[in-house]
Protein backbone atom coordinates (compact mmCIF):
# COMPACT_ATOMS: atom_id res chain seq x y z
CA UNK A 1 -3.20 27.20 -18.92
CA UNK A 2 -1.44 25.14 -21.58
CA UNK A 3 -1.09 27.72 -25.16
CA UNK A 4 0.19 26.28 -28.17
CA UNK A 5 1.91 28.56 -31.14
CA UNK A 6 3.07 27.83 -34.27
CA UNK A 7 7.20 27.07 -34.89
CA UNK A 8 9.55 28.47 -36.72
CA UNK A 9 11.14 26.88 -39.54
CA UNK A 10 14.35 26.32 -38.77
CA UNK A 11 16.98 23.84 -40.72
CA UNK A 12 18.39 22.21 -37.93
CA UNK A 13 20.62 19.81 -40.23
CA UNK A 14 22.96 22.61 -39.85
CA UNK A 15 24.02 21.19 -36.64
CA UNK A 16 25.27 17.73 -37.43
CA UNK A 17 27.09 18.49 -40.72
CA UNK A 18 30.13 17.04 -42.12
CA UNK A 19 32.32 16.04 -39.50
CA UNK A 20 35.91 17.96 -39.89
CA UNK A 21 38.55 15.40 -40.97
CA UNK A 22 41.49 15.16 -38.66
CA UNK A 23 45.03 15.35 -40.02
CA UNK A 24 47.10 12.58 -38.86
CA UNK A 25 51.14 13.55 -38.91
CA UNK A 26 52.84 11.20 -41.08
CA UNK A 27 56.25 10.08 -39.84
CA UNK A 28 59.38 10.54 -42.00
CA UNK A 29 60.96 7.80 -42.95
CA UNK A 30 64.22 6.80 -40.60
CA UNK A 31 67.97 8.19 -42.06
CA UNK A 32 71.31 6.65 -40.67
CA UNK A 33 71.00 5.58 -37.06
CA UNK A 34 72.12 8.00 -34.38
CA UNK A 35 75.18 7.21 -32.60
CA UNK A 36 74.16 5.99 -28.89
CA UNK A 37 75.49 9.59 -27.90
CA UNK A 38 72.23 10.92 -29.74
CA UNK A 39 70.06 12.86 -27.15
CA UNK A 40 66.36 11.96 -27.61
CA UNK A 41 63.76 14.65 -27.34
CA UNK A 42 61.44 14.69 -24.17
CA UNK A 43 58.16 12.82 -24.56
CA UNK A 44 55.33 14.75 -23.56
CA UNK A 45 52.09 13.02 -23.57
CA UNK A 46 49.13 16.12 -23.18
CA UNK A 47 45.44 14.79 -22.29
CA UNK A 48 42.78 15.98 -24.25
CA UNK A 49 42.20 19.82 -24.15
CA UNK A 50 39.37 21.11 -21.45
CA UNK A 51 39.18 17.87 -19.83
CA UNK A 52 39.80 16.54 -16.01
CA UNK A 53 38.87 13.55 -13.87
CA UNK A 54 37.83 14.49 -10.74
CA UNK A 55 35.29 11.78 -8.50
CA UNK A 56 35.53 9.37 -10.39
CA UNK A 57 34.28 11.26 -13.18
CA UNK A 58 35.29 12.67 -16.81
CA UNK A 59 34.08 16.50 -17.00
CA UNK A 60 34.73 18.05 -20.52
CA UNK A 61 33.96 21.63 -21.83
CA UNK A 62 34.08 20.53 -25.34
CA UNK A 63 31.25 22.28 -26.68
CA UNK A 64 30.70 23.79 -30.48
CA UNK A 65 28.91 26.95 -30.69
CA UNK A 66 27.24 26.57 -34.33
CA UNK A 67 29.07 28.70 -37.03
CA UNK A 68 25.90 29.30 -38.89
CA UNK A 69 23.62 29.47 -36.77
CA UNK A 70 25.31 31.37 -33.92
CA UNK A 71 22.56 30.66 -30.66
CA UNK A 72 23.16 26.95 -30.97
CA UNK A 73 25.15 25.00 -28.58
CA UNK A 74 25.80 21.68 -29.07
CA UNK A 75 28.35 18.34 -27.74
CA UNK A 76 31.35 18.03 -29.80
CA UNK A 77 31.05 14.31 -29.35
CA UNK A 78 27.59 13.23 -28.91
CA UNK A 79 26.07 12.64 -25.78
CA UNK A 80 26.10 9.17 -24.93
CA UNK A 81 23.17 7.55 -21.90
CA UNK A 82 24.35 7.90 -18.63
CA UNK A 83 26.30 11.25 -19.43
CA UNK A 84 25.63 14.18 -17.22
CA UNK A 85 25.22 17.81 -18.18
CA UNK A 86 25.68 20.22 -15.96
CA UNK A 87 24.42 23.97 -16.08
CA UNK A 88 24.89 26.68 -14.28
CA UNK A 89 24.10 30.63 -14.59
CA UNK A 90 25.73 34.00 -13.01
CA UNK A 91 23.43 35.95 -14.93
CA UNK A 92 20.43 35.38 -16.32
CA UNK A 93 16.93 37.44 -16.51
CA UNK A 94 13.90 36.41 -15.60
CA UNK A 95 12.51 36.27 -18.84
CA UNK A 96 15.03 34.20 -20.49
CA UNK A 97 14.85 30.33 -20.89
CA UNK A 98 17.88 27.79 -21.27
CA UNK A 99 17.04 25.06 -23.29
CA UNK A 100 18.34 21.47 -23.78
CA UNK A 101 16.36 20.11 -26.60
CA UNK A 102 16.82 16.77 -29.12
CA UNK A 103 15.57 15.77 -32.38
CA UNK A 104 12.32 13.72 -32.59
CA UNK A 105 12.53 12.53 -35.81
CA UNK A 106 15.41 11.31 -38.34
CA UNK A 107 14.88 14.65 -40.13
CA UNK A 108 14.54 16.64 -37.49
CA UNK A 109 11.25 18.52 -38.17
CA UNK A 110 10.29 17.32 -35.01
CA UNK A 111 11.97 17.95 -31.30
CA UNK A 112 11.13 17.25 -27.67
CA UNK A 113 12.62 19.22 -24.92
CA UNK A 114 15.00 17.74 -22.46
CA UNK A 115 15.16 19.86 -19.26
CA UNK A 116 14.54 23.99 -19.45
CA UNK A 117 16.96 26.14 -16.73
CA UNK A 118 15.98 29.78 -15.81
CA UNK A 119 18.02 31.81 -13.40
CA UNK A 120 16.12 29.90 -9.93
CA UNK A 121 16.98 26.62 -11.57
CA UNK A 122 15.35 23.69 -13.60
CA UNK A 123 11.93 24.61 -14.53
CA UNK A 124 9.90 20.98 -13.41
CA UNK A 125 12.67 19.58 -11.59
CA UNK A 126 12.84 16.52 -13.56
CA UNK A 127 16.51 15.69 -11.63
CA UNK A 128 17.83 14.39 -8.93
CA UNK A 129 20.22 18.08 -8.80
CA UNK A 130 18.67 21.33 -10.38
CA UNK A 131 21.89 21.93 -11.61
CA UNK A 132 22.23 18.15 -13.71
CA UNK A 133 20.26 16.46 -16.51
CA UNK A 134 20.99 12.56 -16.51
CA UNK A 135 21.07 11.98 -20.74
CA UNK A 136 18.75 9.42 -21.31
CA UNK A 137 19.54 7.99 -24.49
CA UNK A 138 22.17 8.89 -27.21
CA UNK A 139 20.60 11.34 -29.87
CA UNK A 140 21.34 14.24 -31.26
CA UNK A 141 20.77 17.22 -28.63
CA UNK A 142 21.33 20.90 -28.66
CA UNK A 143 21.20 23.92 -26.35
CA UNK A 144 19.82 27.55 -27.12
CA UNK A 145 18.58 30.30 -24.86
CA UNK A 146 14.96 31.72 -25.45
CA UNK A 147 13.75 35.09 -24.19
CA UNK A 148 9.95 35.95 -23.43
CA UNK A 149 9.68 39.54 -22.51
CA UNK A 150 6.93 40.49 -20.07
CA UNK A 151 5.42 43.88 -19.94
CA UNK A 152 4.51 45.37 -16.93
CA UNK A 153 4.65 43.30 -13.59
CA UNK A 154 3.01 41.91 -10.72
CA UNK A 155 0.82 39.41 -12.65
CA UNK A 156 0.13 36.38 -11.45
CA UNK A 157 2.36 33.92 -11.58
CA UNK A 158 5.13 36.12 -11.45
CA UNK A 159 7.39 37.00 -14.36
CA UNK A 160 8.99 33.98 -15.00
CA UNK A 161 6.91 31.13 -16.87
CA UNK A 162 6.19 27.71 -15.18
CA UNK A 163 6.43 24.63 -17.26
CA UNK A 164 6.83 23.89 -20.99
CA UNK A 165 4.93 21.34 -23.47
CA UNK A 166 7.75 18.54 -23.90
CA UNK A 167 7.14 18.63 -28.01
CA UNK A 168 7.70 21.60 -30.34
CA UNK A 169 10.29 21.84 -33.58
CA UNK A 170 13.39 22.52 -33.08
CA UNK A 171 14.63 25.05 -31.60
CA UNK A 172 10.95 26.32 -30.54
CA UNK A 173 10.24 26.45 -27.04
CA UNK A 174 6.34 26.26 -25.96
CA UNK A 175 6.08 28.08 -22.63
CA UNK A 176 3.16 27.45 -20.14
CA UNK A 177 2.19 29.22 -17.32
CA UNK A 178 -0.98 31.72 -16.13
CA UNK A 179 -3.92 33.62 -18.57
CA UNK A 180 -2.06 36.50 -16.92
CA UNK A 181 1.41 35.83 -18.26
CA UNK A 182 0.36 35.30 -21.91
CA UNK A 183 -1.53 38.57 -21.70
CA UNK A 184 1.54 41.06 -21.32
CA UNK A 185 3.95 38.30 -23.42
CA UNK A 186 4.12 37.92 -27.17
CA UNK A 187 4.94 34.64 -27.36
CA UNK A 188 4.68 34.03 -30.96
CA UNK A 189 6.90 37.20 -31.78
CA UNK A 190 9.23 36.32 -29.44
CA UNK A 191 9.60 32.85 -30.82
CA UNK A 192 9.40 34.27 -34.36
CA UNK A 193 12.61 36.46 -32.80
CA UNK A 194 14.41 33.15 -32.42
CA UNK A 195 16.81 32.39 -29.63
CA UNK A 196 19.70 34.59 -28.28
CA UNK A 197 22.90 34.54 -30.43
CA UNK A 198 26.19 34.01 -28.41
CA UNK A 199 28.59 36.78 -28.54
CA UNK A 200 31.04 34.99 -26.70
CA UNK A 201 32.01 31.39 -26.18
CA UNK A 202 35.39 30.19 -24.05
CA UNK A 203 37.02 27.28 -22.40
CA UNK A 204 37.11 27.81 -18.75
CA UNK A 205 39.29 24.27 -18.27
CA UNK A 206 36.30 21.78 -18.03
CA UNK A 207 33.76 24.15 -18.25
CA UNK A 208 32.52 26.14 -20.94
CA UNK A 209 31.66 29.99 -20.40
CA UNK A 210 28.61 31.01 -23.20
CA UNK A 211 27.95 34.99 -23.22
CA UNK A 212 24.78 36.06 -24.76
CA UNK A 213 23.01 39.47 -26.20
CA UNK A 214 21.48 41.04 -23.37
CA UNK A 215 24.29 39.71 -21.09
CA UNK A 216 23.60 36.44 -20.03
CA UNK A 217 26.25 33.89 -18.95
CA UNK A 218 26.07 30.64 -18.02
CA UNK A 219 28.38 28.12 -17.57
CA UNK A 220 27.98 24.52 -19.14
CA UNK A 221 30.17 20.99 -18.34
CA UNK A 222 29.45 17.36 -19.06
CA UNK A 223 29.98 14.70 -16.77
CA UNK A 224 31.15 10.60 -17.97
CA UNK A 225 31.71 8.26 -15.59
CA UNK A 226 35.62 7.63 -15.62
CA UNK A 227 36.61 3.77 -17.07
C-alpha cells in the first residue's frame, strides 16, 4: 500500500547560503636580504584536513551539519557524478530512516529521494553495495534522519517500513509499506515532528561521526576517484 501525506514547509535555501569567504595571507613585503648564513624555516606542506587516498580513491569527511537548521547534513563541496557516498550505522532503531535527498526544482519546493538507509541497510537496494550510493548527477543533495514510531508490534510487515515514494518536498520522507504499519504509525505527526536534530557531529579522519536525539550514530564518507 502506497499512502501519500502532506509536507512540511520547510525553507531549504538555508542550506546553500552564502558561501564563507576564505582569507588568503598576504605576504610582507621582502627587507634587506639575509646573509647566506640565514637558516630558512622548515616547509611543511599539510593535505587537506579529513582527507586520505586509499585504492585509488579520495575519501573525505568534509561534511557541514546546518547551523540553522541543526538535522541537516550536507557536502561541503558539492557532490559531483561519479562520487560515492558511503554510510554506515552502529546504532540505529528500527523506526528511524536515513535519508539522502536532492532538490527537484531551482527553488527547491520540490525534492526526490536518493537512496533511504535503516539499520539492515539500503531500503530498495538501488546499489551495487548496501553500504554506497553512486551520485548520479551534480545537484544540490542533503542528508537528515526521519523517525516513524510504531506502537505495539508484531504487525505485518514488521516494524520497519519497506520502500518510499521517490518525490516529496524537502526534507519530507513518504514511507510505504503494509495497511498494518500505517495503522499503529502517525505518519503525518511524525513528519510534522521533522527530522532528528544532531547533537553531535565529529571528524573521525575521513569519516564523519553524526550523533542524533534518541542515540543514533552513523558514520558517513565520500568516495572520488583519485586523478
Amino acid at each position: 500500500m502506497m499512502r501519500r501525506t502532506r509536507g512540511i514547509g520547510i525553507d531549504i535555501g538555508v542550506l546553500f547560503g552564502a558561501a564563507i569567504g576564505t582569507a588568503l595571507a598576504q605576504t610582507p613585503p621582502a627587507s634587506e636580504p639575509k646573509s647566506p648564513q640565514a637558516t630558512l624555516p622548515d616547509v611543511k606542506v599539510v593535505g587537506p584536513k579529513w582527507e586520505t587516498r586509499r585504492g585509488g580513491y579520495v575519501i573525505s569527511s568534509d561534511f557541514n551539519v546546518d547551523p540553522k537548521m541543526s538535522a541537516v547534513i550536507f557536502p561541503a563541496e558539492p557532490f559531483q557524478k561519479g562520487d560515492i557516498f558511503d554510510f554506515r550505522t552502529v546504532r540505529m532503531s528500527d523506526d528511524e530512516y536515513f535519508v539522502l535527498q536532492e532538490c527537484a526544482s531551482a527553488d527547491c519546493t520540490q525534492a526526490h529521494v536518493l537512496q533511504v538507509w535503516t539499520r539492515n541497510g539500503a531500503l530498495g537496494l538501488t546499489s551495487r553495495d548496501p553500504n554506497r550510493f553512486w551520485i548520479p548527477h551534480e545537484g544540490k543533495m542533503f542528508m537528515f534522519m526521519q523517525r516513524f514510531p510504531m506502537s505495539g508490534g508484531g504487525m505485518e510487515g514488521g516494524s520497519t517500513f519497506s520502500g518510499y515514494e521517490p518525490s516529496s518536498p524537502p526534507l519530507v520522507l513518504n514511507p510505504t509499506g503494509t495497511p498494518d504499519q500505517f495503522r499503529v504509525c502517525d505518519v503525518k505527526a511524525a513528519q510534522e515532528k521533522g527530522p532528528v536534530k544532531v547533537v553531535e557531529s565529529s571528524h573521525d579522519g575521513s569519516q564523519m561521526k553524526l550523533s542524533f536525539e534518541g542515540g543514533a550514530s552513523v558514520f558517513i564518507q565520500r568516495m572520488r576517484a583519485a586523478e
